[in-house]
Protein backbone atom coordinates (compact mmCIF):
# COMPACT_ATOMS: atom_id res chain seq x y z
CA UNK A 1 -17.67 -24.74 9.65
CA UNK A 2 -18.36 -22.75 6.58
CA UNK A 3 -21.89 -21.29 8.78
CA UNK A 4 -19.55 -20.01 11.30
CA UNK A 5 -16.53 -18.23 8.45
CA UNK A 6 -19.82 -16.70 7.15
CA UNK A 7 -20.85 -15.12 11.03
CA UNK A 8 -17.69 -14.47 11.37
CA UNK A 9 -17.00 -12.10 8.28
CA UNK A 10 -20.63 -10.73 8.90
CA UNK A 11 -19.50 -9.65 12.31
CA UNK A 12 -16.37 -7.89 10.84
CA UNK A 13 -18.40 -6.08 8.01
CA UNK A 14 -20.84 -4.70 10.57
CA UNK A 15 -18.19 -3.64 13.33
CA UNK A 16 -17.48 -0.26 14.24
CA UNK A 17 -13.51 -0.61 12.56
CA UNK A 18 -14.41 -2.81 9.59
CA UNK A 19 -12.16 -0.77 7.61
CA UNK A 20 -9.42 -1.92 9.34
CA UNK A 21 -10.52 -5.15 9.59
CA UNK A 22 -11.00 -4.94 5.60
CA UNK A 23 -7.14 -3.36 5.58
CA UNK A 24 -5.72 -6.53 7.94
CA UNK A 25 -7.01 -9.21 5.76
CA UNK A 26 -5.99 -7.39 2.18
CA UNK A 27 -2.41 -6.98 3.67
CA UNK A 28 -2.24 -10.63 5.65
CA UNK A 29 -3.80 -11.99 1.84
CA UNK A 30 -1.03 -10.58 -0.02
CA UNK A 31 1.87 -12.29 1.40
CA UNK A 32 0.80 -15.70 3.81
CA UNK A 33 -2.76 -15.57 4.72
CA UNK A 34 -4.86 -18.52 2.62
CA UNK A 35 -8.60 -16.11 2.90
CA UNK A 36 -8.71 -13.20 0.55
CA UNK A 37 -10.39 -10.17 1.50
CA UNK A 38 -13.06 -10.34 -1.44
CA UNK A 39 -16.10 -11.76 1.01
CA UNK A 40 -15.35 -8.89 3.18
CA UNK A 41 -14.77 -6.19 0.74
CA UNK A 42 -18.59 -7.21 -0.89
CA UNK A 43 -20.41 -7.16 1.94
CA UNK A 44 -19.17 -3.62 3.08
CA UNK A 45 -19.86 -2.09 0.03
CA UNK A 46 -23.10 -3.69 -0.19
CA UNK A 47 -24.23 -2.27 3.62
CA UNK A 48 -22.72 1.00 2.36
CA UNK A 49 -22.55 1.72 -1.68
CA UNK A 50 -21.61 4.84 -1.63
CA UNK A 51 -18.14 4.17 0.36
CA UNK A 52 -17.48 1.91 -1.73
CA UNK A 53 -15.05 3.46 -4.04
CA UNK A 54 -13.41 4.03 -0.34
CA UNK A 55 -13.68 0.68 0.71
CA UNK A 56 -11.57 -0.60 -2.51
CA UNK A 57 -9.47 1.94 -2.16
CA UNK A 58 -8.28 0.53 1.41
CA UNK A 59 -8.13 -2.99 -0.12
CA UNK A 60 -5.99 -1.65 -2.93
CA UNK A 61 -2.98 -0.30 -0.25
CA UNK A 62 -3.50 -2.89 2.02
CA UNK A 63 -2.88 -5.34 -0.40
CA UNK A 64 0.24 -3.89 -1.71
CA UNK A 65 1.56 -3.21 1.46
CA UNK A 66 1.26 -6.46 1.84
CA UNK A 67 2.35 -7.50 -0.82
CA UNK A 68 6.09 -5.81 0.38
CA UNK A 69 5.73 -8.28 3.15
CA UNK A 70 5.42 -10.98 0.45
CA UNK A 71 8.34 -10.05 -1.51
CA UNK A 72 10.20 -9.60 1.40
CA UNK A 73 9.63 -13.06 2.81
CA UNK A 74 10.21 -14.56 -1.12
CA UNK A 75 14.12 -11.90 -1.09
CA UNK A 76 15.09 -13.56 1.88
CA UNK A 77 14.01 -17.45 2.13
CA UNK A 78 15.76 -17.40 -1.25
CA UNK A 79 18.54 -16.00 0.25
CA UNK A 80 18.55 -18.84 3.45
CA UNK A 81 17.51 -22.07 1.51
CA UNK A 82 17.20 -21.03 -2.20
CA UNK A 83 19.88 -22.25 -3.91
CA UNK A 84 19.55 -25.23 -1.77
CA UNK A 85 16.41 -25.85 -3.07
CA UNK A 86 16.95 -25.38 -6.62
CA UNK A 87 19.81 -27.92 -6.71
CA UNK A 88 17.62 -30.60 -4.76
CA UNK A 89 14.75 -29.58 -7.67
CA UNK A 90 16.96 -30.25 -10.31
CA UNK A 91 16.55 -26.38 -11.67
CA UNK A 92 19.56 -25.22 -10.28
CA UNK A 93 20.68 -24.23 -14.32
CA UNK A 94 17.44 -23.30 -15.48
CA UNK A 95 16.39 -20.58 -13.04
CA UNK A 96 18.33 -18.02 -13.79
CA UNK A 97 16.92 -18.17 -17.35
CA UNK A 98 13.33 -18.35 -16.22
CA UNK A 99 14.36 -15.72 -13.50
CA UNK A 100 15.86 -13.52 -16.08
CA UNK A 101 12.25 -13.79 -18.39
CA UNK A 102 10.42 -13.16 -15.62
CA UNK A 103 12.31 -10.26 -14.43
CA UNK A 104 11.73 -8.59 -17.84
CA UNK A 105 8.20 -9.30 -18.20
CA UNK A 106 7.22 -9.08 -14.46
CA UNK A 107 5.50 -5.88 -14.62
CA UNK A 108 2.72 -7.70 -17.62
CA UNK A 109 2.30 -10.71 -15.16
CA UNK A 110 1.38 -8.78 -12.24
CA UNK A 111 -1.09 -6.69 -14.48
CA UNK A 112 -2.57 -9.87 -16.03
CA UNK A 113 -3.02 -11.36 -12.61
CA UNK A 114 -5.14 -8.73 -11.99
CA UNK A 115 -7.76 -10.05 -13.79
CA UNK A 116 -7.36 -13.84 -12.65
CA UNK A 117 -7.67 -15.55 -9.42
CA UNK A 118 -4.19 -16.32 -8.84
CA UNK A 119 -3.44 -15.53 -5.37
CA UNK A 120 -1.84 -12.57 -5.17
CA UNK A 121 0.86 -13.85 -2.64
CA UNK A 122 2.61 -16.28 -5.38
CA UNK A 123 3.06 -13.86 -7.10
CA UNK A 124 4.63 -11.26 -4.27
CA UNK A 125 6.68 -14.21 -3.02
CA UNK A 126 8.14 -15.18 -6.48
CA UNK A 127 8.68 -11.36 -7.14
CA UNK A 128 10.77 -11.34 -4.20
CA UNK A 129 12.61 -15.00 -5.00
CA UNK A 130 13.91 -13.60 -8.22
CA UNK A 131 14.51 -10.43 -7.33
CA UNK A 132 11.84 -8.22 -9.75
CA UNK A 133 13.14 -4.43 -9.64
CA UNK A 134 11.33 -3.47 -6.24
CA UNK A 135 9.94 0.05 -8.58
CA UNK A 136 8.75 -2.46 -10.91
CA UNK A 137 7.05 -4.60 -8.33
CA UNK A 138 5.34 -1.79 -6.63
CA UNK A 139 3.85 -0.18 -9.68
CA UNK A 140 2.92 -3.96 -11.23
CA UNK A 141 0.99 -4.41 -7.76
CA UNK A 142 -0.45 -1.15 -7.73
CA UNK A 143 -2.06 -1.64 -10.96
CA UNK A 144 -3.12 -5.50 -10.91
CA UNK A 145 -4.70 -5.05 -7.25
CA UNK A 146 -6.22 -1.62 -8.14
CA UNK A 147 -7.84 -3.16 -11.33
CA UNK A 148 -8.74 -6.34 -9.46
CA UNK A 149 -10.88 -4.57 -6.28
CA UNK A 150 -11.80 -1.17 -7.94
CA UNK A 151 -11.87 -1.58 -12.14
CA UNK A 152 -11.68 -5.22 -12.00
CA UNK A 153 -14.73 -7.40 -10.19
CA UNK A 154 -15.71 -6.81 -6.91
CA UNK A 155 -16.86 -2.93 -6.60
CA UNK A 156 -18.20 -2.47 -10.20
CA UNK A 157 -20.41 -5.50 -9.93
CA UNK A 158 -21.78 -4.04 -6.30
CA UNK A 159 -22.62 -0.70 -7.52
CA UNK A 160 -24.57 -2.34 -10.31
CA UNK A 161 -26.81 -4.66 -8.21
CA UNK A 162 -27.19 -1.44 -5.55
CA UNK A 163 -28.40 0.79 -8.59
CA UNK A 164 -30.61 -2.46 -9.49
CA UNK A 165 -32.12 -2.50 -6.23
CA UNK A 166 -32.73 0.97 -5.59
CA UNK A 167 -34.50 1.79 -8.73
């Protein structure tokens, strides 16, 4: 199984629209889809290092477009089941308080998650759930998945080992 995820994402990097290929699975990561982009986004920039900046750039947009679709889905579920939810949780009087912390210190969560490997989509959904000022959610998202795929792990590491190689 995992031989034929690896031809598969080796066929995507080397076909002629792998960019948008690279674009569907950052925005699909964001907000339901369980395979992040990552595998996809390394190879590309490793057949082609000097796109790369490009390439994470793509990932970057993708993923926070996507990432509307996530906060959209966590806005209105809330709104349909929600409260339900909460009450048959038991957290029906505690949420708002958590809600209310997280609201204020959404925008530091989002950055911070940047450099982890929480998926991104908790994070979009629960934005969403408790209502994070959309501004706030779209700059917070902007940052953590520009510092993740550009300043964070993936392209920095691959222009290192290209340099390495080509020396």
């Amino acid at each position: 199984m995992l031989r034929r995820l690896y031809d598969w994402t080796m066929a995507k990097a080397a076909h002629p629209r792998a960019e948008w290929w690279l674009a569907l699975f950052a925005f699909v990561e964001a907000s339901f889809f369980p395979v992040p982009p990552h595998p996809l986004l390394g190879l590309m920039c490793l057949a082609e290092p000097k796109k790369a900046i490009r390439f994470a750039a793509i990932a970057t947009l993708a993923s926070v477009a996507g990432g509307v679709l996530g906060y959209a889905i966590g806005h209105f579920v809330y709104e349909a089941v929600g409260a339900q939810l909460l009450s048959a949780l038991g957290l029906a009087k505690s949420f708002p308080k958590a809600a209310c912390y997280l609201r204020e210190v959404g925008f530091w969560i989002f950055v911070a998650k940047g450099a982890t490997p929480i998926p991104f989509k908790l994070l979009t959904i629960t934005a969403g759930f408790i209502t994070i000022p959309f501004g706030t959610f779209l700059l917070a998202s902007l940052a953590a998945q520009h510092q993740l795929h550009d300043r964070g792990r993936v392209v920095p590491f691959l222009r290192r080992a290209d340099q390495g190689i080509h020396r």
